[in-house]
C-alpha atoms as a PDB file:
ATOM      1  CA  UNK A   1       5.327   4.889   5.182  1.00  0.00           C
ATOM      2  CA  UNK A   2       9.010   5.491   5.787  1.00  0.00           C
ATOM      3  CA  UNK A   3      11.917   2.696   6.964  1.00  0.00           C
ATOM      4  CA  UNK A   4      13.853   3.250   9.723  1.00  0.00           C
ATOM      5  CA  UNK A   5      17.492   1.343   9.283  1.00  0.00           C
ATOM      6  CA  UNK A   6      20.480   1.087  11.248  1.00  0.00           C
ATOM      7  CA  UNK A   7      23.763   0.109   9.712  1.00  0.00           C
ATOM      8  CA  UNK A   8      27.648   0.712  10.228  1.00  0.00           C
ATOM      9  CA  UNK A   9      26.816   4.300   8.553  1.00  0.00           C
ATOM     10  CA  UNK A  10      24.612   5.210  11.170  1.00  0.00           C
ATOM     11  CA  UNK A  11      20.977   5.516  11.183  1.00  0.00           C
ATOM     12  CA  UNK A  12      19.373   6.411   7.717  1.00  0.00           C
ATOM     13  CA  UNK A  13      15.417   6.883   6.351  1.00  0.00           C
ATOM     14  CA  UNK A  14      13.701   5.471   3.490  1.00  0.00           C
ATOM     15  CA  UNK A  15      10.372   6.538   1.717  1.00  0.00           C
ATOM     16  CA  UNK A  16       8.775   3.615   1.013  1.00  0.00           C
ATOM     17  CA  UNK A  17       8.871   3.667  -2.158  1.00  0.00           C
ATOM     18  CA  UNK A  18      12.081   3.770  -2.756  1.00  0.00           C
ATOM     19  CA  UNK A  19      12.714   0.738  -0.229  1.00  0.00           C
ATOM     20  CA  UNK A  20      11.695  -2.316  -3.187  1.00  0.00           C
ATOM     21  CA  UNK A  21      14.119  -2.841  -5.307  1.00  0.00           C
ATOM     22  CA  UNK A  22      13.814  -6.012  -7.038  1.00  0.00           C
ATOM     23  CA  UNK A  23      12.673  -9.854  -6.287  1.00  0.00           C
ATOM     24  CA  UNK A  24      13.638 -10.054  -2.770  1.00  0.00           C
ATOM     25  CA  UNK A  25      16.093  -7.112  -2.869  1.00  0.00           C
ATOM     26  CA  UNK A  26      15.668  -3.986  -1.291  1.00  0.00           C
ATOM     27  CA  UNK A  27      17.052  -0.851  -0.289  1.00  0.00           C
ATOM     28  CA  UNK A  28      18.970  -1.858   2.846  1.00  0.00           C
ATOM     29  CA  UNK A  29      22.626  -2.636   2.364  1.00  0.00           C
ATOM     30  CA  UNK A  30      24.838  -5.400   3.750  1.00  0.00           C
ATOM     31  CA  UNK A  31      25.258  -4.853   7.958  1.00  0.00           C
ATOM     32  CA  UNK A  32      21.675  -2.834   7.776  1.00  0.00           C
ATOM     33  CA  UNK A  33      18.985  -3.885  10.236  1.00  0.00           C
ATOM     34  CA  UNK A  34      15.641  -2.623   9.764  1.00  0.00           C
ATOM     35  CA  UNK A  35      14.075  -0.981  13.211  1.00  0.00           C
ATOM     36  CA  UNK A  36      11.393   1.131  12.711  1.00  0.00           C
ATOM     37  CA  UNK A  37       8.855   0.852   9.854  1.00  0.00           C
ATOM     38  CA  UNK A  38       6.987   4.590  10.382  1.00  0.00           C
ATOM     39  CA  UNK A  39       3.137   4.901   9.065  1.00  0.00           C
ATOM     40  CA  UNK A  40       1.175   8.166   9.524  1.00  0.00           C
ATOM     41  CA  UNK A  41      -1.734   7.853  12.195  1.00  0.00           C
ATOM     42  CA  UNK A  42      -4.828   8.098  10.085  1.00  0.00           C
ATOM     43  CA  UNK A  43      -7.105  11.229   9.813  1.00  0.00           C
ATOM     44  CA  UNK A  44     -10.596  12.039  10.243  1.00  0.00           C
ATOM     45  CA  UNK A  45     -12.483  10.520   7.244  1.00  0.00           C
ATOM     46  CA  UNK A  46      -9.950   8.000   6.157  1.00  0.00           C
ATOM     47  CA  UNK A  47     -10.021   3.952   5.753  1.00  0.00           C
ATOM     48  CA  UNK A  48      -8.183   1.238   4.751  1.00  0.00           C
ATOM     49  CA  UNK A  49      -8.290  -2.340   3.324  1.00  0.00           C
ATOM     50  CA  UNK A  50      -6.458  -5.230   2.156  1.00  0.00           C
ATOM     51  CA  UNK A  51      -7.525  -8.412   0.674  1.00  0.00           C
ATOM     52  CA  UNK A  52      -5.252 -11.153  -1.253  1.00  0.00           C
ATOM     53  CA  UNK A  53      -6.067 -14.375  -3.219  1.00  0.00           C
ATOM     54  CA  UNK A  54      -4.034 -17.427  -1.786  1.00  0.00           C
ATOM     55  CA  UNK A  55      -4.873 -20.898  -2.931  1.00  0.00           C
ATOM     56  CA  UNK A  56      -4.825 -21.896   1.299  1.00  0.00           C
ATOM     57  CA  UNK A  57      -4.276 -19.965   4.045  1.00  0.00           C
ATOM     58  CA  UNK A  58      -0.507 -18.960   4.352  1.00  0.00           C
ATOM     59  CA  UNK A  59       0.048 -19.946   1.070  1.00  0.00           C
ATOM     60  CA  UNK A  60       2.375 -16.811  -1.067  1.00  0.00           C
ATOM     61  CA  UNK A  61      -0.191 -14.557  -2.642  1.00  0.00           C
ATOM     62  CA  UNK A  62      -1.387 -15.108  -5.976  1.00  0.00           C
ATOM     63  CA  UNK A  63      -2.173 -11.031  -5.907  1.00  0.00           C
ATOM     64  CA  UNK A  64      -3.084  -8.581  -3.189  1.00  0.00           C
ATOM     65  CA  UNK A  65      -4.590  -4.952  -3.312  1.00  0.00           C
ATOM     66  CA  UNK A  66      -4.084  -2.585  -0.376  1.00  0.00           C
ATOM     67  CA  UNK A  67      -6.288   1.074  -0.247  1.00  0.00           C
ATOM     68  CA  UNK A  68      -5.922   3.849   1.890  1.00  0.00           C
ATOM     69  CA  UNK A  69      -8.131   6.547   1.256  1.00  0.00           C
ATOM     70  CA  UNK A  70      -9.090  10.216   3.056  1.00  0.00           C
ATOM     71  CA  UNK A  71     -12.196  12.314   2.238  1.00  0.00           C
ATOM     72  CA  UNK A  72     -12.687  15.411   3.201  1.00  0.00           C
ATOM     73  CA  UNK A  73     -16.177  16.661   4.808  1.00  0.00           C
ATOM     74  CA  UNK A  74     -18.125  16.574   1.309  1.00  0.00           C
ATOM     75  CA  UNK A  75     -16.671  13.132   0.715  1.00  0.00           C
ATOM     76  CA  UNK A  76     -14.014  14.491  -2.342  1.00  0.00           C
ATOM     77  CA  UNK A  77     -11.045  12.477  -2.107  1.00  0.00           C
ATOM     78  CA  UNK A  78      -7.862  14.331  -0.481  1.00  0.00           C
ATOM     79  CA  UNK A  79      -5.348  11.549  -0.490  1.00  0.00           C
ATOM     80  CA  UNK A  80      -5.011   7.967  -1.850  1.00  0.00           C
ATOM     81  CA  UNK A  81      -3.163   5.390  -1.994  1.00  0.00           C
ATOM     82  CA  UNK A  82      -2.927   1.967  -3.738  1.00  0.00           C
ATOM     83  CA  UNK A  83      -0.787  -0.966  -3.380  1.00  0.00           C
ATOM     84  CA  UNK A  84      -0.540  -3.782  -5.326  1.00  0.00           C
ATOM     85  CA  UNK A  85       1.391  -6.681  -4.440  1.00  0.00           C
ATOM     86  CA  UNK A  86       2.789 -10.269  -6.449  1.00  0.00           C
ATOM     87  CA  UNK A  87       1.674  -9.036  -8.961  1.00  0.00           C
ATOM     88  CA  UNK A  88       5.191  -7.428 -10.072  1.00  0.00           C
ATOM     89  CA  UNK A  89       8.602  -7.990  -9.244  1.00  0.00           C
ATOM     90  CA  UNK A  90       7.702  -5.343  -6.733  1.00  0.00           C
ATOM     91  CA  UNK A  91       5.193  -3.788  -4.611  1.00  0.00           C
ATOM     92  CA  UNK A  92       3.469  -1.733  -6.676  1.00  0.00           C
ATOM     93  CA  UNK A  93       1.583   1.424  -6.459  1.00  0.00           C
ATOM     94  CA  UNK A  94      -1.346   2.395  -8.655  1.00  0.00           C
ATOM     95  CA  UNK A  95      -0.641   5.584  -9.496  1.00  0.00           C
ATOM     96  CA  UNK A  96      -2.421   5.942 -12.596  1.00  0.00           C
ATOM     97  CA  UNK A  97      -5.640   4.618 -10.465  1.00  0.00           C
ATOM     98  CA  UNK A  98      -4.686   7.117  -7.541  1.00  0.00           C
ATOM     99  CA  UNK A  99      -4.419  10.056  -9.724  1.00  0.00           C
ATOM    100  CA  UNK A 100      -7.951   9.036 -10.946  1.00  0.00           C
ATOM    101  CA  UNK A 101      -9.334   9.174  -7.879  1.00  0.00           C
ATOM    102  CA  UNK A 102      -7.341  12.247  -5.985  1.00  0.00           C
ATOM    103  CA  UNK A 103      -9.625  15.557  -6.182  1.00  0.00           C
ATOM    104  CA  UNK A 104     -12.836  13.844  -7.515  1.00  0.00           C
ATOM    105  CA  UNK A 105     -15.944  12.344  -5.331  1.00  0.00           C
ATOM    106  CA  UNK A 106     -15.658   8.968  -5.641  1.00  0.00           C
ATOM    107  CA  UNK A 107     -18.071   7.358  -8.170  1.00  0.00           C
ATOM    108  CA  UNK A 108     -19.294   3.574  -9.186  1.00  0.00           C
ATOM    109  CA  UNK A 109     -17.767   4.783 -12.149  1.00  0.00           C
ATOM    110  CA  UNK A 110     -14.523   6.088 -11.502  1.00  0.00           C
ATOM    111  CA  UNK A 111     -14.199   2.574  -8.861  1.00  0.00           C
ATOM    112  CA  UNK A 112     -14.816   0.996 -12.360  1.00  0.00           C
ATOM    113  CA  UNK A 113     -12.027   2.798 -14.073  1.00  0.00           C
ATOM    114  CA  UNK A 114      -9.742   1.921 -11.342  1.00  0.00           C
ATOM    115  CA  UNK A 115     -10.339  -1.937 -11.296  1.00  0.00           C
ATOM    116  CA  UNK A 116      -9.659  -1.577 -14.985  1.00  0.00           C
ATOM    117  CA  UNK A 117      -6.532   0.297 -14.408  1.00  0.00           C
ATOM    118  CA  UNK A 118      -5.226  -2.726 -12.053  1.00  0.00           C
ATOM    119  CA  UNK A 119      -5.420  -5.568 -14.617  1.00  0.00           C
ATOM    120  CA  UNK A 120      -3.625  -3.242 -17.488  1.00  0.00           C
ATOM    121  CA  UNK A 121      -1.020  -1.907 -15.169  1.00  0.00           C
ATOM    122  CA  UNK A 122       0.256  -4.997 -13.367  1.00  0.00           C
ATOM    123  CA  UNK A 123       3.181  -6.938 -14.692  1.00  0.00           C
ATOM    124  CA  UNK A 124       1.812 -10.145 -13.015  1.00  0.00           C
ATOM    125  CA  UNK A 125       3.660 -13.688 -14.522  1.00  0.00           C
ATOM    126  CA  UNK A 126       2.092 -17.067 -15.032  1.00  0.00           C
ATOM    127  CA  UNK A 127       3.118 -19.573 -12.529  1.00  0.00           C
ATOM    128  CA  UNK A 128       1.300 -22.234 -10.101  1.00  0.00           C
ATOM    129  CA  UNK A 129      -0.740 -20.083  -8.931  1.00  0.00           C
ATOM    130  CA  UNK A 130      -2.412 -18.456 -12.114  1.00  0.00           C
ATOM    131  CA  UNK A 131      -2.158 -17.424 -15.347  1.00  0.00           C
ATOM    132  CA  UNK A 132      -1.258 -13.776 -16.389  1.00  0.00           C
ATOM    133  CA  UNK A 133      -4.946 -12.740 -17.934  1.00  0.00           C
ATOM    134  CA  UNK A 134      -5.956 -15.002 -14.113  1.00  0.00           C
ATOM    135  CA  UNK A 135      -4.089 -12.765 -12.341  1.00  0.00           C
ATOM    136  CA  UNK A 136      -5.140  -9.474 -14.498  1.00  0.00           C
ATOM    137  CA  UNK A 137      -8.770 -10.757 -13.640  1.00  0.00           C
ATOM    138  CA  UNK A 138      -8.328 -11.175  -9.831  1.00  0.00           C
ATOM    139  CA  UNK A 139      -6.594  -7.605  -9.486  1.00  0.00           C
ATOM    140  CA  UNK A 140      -9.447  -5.647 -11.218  1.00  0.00           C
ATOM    141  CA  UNK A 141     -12.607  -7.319  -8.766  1.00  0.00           C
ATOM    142  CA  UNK A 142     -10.620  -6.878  -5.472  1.00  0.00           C
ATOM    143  CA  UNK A 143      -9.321  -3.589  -6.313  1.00  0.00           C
ATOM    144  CA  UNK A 144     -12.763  -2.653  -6.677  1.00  0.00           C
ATOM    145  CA  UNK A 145     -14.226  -4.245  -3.131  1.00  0.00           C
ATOM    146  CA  UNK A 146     -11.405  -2.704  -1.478  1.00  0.00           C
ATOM    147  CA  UNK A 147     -12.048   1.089  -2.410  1.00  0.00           C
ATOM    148  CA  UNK A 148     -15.660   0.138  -1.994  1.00  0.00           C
ATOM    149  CA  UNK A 149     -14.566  -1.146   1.657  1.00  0.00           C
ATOM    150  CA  UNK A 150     -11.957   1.617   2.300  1.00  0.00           C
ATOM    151  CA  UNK A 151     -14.800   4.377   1.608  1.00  0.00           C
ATOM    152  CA  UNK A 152     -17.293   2.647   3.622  1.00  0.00           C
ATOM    153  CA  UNK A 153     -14.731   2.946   6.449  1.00  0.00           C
ATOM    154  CA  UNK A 154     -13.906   6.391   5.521  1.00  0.00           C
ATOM    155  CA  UNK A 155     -17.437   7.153   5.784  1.00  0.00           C
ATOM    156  CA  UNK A 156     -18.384   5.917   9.137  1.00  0.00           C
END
């Protein structure tokens, strides 16, 4: 995705990930007022999914995992992309799990590999709502059911 900003400088873009900067700090300075947030209209073969943990509904996330992912006609993955989120002081993307993926057919195995990838490459805290190795836990099962859901979509 890419932000769209407006400030006394005029109007400026921002890849998204270079719009997170810290704990409630991003790339927008003083004056700035974001506008547009742009996403890229999905292709043939592609599917999403997001899923977080909350102790209620509305409650802050104890961890969330977002997956976009595009095959191409013999189902070999073209393009993907994995967010995680409170689990860092940051969004986050998976890129050791993407890179995993990108190229390949897309295997119980490799989905395995990724879920593992999620716990170890988080920088999740303990808090209220979980401890770290909790947190660690939750990331590597719904990491999992999301690519499992964001093929299934990609596949219909």
């Amino acid at each position: 995705a890419t932000i769209i900003a407006e400030g006394a400088d005029g109007k400026k873009t921002i890849p998204i990930d270079e719009f997170f900067h810290g704990f409630y700090m991003t790339a927008l300075e003083p004056g700035d007022i974001l506008t547009e947030i742009q996403i890229p209209k999905s292709k043939k073969n592609s599917g999403g999914a997001y899923h977080k943990v909350e102790r209620k509904v509305g409650d802050y996330a104890t961890a969330g995992v977002a997956v976009h992912i595009e095959l191409d006609d013999n189902g070999v993955c073209q393009e993907i992309g994995i967010g995680l989120t409170n689990v860092s002081a940051v969004p986050m993307r998976l890129e050791r799990g993407e890179e995993i993926l990108r190229g390949k057919k897309v295997t119980d195995e490799l989905i395995e590999q990724v879920g593992v990838i999620a716990g170890e490459d988080a920088e999740p805290e303990s808090d209220l709502r979980g401890s770290e190795a909790y947190k660690r836990s939750i990331l590597n099962t719904i990491t999992k059911r999301m690519l499992n859901k964001a093929l299934e979509r990609a596949r219909q």
